[in-house]
Protein backbone atom coordinates (compact mmCIF):
# COMPACT_ATOMS: atom_id res chain seq x y z
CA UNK A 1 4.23 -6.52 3.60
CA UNK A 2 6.50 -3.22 4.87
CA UNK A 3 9.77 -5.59 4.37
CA UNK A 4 8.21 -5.65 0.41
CA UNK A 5 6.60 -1.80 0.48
CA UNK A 6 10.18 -1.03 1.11
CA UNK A 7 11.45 -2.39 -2.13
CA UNK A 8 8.86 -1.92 -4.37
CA UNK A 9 8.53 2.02 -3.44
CA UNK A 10 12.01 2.80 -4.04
CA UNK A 11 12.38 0.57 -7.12
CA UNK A 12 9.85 2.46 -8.62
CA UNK A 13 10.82 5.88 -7.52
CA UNK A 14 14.03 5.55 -8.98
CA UNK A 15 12.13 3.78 -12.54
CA UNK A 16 10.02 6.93 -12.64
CA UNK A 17 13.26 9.43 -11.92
CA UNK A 18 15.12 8.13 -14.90
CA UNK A 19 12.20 8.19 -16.99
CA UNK A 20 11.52 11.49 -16.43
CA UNK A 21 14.76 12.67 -16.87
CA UNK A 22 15.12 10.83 -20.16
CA UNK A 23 11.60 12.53 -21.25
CA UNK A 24 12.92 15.76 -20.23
CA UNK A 25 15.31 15.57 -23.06
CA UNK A 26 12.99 14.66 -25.56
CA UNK A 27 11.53 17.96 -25.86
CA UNK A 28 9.40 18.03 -28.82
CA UNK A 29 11.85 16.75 -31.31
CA UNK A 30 11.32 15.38 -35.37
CA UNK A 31 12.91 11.92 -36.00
CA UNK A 32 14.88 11.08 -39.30
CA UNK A 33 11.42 10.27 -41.41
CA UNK A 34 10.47 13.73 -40.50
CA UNK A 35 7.64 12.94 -37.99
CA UNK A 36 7.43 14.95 -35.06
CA UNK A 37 7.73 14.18 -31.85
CA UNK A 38 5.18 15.68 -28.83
CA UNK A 39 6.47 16.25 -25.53
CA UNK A 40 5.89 13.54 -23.23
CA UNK A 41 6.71 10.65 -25.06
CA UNK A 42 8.33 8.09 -22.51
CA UNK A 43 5.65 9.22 -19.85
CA UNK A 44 2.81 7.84 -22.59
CA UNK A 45 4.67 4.92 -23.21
CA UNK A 46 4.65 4.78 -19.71
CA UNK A 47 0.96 4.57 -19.56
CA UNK A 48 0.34 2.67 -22.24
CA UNK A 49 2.66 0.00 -20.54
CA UNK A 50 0.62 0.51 -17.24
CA UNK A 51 -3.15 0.06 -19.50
CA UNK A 52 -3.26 -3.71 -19.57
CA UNK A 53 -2.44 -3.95 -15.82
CA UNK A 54 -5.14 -1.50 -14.75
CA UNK A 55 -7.40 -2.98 -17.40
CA UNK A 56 -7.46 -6.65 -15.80
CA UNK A 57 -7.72 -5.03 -11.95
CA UNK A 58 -11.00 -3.42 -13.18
CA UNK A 59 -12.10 -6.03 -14.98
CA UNK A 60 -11.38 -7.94 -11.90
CA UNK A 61 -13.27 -5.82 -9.63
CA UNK A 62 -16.54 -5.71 -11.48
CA UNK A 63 -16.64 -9.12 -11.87
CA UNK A 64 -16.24 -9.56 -8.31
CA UNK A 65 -19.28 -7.63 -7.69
CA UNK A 66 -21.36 -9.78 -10.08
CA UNK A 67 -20.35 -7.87 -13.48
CA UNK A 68 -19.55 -8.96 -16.64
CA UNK A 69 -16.97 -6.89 -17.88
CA UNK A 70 -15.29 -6.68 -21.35
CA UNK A 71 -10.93 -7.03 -20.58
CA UNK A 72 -10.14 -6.80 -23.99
CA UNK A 73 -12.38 -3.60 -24.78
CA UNK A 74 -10.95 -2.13 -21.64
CA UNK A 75 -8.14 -2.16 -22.94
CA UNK A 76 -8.47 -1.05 -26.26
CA UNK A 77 -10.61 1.94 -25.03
CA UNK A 78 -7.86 2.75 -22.40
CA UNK A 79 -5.20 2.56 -24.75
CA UNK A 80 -7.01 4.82 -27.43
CA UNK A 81 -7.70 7.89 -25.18
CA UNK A 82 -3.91 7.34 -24.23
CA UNK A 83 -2.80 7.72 -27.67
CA UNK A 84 -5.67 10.25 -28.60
CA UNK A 85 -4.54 13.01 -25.66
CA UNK A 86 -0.94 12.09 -26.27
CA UNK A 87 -1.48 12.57 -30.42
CA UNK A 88 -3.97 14.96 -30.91
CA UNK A 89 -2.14 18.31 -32.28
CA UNK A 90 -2.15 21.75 -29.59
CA UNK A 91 -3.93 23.67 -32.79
CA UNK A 92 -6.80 21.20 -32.37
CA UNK A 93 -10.37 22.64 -32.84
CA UNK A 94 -12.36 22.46 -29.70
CA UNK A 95 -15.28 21.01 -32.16
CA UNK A 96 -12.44 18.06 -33.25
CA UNK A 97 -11.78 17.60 -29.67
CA UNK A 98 -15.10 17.07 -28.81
CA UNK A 99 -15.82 14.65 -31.98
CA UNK A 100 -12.53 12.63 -31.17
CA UNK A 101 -13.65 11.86 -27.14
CA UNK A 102 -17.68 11.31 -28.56
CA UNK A 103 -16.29 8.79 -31.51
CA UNK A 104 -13.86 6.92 -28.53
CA UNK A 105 -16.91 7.01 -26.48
CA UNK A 106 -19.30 5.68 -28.59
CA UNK A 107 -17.05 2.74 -30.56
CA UNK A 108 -15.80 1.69 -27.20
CA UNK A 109 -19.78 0.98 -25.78
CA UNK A 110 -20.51 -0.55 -29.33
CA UNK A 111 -17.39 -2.92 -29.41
CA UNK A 112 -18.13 -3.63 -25.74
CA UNK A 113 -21.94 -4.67 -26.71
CA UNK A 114 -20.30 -6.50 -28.99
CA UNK A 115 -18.14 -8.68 -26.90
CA UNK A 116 -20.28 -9.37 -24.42
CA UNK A 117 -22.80 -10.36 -26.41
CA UNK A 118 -21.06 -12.84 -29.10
CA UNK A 119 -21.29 -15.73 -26.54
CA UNK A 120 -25.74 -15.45 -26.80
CA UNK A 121 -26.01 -14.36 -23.61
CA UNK A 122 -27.46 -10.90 -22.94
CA UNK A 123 -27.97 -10.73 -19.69
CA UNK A 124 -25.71 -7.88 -17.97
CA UNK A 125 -24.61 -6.45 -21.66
CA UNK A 126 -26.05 -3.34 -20.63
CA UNK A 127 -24.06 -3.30 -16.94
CA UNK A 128 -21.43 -4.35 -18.34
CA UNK A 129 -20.72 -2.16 -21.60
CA UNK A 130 -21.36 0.46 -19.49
CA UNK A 131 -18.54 -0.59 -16.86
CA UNK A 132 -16.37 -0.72 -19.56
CA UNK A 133 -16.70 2.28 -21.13
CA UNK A 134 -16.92 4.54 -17.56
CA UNK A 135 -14.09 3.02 -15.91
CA UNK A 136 -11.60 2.86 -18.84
CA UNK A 137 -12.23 6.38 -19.13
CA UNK A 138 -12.22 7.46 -15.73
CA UNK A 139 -8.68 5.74 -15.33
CA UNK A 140 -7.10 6.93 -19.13
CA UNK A 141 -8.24 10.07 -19.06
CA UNK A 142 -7.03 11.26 -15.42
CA UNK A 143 -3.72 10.47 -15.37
CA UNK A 144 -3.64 11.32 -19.17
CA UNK A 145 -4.10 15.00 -18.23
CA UNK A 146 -0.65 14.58 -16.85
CA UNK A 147 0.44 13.97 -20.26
CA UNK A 148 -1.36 17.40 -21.48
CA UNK A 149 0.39 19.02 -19.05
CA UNK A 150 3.85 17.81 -20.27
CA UNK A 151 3.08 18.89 -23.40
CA UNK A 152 3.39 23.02 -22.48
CA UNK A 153 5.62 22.30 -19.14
CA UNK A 154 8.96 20.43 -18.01
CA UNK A 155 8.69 16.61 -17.17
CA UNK A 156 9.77 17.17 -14.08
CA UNK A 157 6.60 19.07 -13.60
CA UNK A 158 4.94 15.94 -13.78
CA UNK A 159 7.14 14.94 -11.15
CA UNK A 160 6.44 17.29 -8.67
CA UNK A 161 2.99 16.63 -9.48
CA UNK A 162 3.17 12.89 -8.05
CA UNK A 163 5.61 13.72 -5.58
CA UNK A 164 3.28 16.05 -3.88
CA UNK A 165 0.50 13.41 -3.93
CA UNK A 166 3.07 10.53 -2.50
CA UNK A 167 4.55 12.59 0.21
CA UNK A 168 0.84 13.31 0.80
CA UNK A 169 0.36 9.72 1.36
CA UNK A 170 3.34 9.01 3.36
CA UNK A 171 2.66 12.04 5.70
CA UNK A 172 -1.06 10.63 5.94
CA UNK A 173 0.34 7.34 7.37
CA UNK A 174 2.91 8.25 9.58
CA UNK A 175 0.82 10.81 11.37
CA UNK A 176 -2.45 8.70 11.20
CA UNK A 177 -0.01 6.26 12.84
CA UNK A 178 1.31 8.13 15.59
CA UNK A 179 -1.67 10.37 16.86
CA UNK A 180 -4.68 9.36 14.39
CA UNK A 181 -7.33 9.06 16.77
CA UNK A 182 -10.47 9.82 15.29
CA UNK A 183 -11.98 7.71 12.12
CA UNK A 184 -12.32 9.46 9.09
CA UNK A 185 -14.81 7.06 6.67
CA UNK A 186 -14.46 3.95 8.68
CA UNK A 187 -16.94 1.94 6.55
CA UNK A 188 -14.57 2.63 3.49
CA UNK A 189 -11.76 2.95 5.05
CA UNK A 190 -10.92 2.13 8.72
CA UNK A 191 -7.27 3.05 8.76
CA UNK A 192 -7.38 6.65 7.70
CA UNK A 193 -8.03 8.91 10.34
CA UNK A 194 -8.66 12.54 10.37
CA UNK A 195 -5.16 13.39 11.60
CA UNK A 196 -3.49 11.43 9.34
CA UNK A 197 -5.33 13.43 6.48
CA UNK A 198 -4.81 16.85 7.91
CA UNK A 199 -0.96 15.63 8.50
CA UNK A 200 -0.83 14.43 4.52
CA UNK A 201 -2.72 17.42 3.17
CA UNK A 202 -0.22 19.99 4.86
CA UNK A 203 2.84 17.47 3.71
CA UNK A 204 1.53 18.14 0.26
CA UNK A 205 1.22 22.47 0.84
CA UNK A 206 4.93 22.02 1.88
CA UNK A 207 6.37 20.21 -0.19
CA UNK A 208 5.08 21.81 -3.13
CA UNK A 209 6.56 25.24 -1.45
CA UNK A 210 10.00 23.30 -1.49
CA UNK A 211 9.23 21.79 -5.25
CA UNK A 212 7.98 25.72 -6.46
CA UNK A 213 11.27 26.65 -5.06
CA UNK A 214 13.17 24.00 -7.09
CA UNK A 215 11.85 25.06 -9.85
CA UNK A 216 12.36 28.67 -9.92
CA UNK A 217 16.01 28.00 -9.38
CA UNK A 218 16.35 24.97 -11.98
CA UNK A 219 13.73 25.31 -14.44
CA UNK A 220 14.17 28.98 -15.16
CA UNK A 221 11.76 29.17 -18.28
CA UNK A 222 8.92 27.43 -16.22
CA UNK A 223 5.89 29.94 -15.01
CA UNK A 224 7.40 31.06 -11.52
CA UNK A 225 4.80 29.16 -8.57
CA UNK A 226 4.57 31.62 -5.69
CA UNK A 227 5.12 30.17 -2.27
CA UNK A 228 1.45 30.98 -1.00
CA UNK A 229 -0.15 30.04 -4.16
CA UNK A 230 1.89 26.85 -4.41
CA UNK A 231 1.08 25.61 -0.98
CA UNK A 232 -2.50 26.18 -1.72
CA UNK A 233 -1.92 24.00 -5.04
CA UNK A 234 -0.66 21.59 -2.49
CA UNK A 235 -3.20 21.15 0.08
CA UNK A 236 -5.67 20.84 -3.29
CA UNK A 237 -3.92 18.30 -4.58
CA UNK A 238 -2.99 16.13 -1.46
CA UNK A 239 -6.97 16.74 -0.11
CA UNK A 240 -8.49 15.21 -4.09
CA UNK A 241 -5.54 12.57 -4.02
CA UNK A 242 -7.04 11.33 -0.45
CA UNK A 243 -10.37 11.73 -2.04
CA UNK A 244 -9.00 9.62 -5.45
CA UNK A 245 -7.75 6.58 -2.86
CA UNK A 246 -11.04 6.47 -1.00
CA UNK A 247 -12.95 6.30 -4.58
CA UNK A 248 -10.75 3.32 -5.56
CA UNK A 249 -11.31 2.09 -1.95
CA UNK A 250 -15.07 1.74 -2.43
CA UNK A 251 -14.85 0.37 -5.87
CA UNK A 252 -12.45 -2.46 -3.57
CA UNK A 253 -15.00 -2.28 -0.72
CA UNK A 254 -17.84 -3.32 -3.23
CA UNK A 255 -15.98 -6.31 -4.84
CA UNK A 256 -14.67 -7.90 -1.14
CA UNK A 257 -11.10 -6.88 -2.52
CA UNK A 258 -8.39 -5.43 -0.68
CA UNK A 259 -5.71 -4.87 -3.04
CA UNK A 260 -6.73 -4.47 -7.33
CA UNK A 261 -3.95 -6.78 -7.79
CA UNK A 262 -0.53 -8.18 -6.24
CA UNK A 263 1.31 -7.02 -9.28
CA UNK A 264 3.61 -4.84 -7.17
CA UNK A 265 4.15 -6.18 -3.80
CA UNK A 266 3.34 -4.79 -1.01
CA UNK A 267 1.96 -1.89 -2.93
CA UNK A 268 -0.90 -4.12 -4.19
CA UNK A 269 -2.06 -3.23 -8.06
CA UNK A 270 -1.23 -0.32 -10.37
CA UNK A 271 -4.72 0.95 -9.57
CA UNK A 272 -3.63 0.88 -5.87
CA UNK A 273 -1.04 3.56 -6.90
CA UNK A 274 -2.19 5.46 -9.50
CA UNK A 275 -6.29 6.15 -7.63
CA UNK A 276 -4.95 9.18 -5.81
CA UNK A 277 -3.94 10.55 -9.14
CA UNK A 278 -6.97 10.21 -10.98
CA UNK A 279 -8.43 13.45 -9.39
CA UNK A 280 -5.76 15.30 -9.39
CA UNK A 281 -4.91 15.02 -13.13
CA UNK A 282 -8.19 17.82 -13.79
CA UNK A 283 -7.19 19.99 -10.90
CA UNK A 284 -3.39 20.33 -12.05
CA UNK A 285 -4.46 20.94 -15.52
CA UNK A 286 -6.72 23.73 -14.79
CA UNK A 287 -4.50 24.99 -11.84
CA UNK A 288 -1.07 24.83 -13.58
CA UNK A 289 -1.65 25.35 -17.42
């Protein structure tokens, strides 16, 4: 399991670098046909390419609690808000906004009644639609405040963003590994202790210090971070990212899963990396916009 954590990690740390640094070219740019290009664009192709994975790991979950669950409506619905926050103009109207998330809303718990009821049988429609619809949103629509935040700031904002929440993580096991002592919510989660979350959420404070740093040196028409304000920005977002991974922990807890998938070894599913983002997404948006 560490022998493959050890590969997979890296791998995709260096898949997300080049990414990023290809999307930080593509700064809002019109193509030949004379469409125009948003900021962001390889980071939503990014999570449209991550959808179906996270789609089937939810899917998997509620039925392993007894749920019927609509895959293919997941899907859809998770790749529509995707597209819709990636899309949608800056000059929006607030009124627009609201009629675009209600008409995604509604079509996806139609289509899912739909689905799961072609077959004649009703029983868990209800459950299930609702599944659908909550959990394809909950997933889309945190990590795609990362891509509204690309749209007014560097990509390699969105960079520091997960780097603070990963170095929260790794400074959450290492010192929950060499000093944890006392539980923190064993019945969720019986490896996390309360030093290994103090040790990750101060990880996060400093290494978004170092990252405000970076940026006021190499991204010199960013918003300057102060130190003390960034460090509180960290310990925020490497305290919700904790909270994000015990969410997706109970969701596991409830099914009898440990991992949402084995799609990346030793790192488990794409849900198993991208839960301590899902509650960060609001905070950075409101925080750093």
């Amino acid at each position: 399991m560490l022998k493959q954590r050890l590969v997979t990690g890296p791998l995709l740390t260096i898949i997300l670098i080049a990414m990023i640094a290809f999307d930080a070219k593509i700064e809002g740019v019109t193509c030949s046909c004379g469409t125009y290009i948003p900021n962001g664009l390889l980071i939503a192709i990014l999570a449209a390419l991550a959808a179906p994975f996270a789609a089937v790991e939810l899917s998997s979950i509620a039925v392993s609690v007894g749920a019927r669950c609509s895959t293919p409506i997941l899907i859809l619905t998770m790749e529509t808000w995707i597209a819709a926050i990636y899309l949608m103009p800056a000059n929006t109207t607030s009124t627009n906004v609201m009629a675009t998330m209600a008409t995604i809303i509604v079509c996806s718990m139609a289509l899912s009644v739909v689905s799961l009821a072609k077959g004649k049988e009703l029983r868990g429609v209800f459950t299930g639609a609702a599944i659908t619809v909550a959990s394809s949103s909950y997933v889309a629509m945190g990590f795609g405040l990362l891509l509204l935040i690309r749209k007014d700031h560097s990509a390699w904002w969105i960079f520091g963003i997960i780097a603070i929440i990963k170095m929260c993580d790794t400074g959450a096991f290492f010192v929950g590994s060499s000093i944890g002592r006392h539980k923190l919510i064993p019945w969720i989660s019986p490896g996390k202790t309360w030093e290994g979350l103090i040790g990750g959420v101060l990880t996060a404070g400093i290494t978004a210090v170092l990252l405000s740093m970076a940026s006021d040196k190499w991204l010199p028409f960013e918003p300057q971070i102060s130190m003390q304000y960034a460090f509180v920005i960290g310990l925020i977002f490497g305290f919700l990212g904790q909270t994000g991974d015990l969410i997706m922990s109970v969701f596991k807890r409830d099914s009898g899963l440990k991992d949402a998938s084995n799609v990346l070894p030793g790192l488990g599913g794409v849900l198993d990396v991208l839960d301590s983002l899902l509650l960060v997404g609001p905070a950075a948006y409101w925080l750093l916009s």
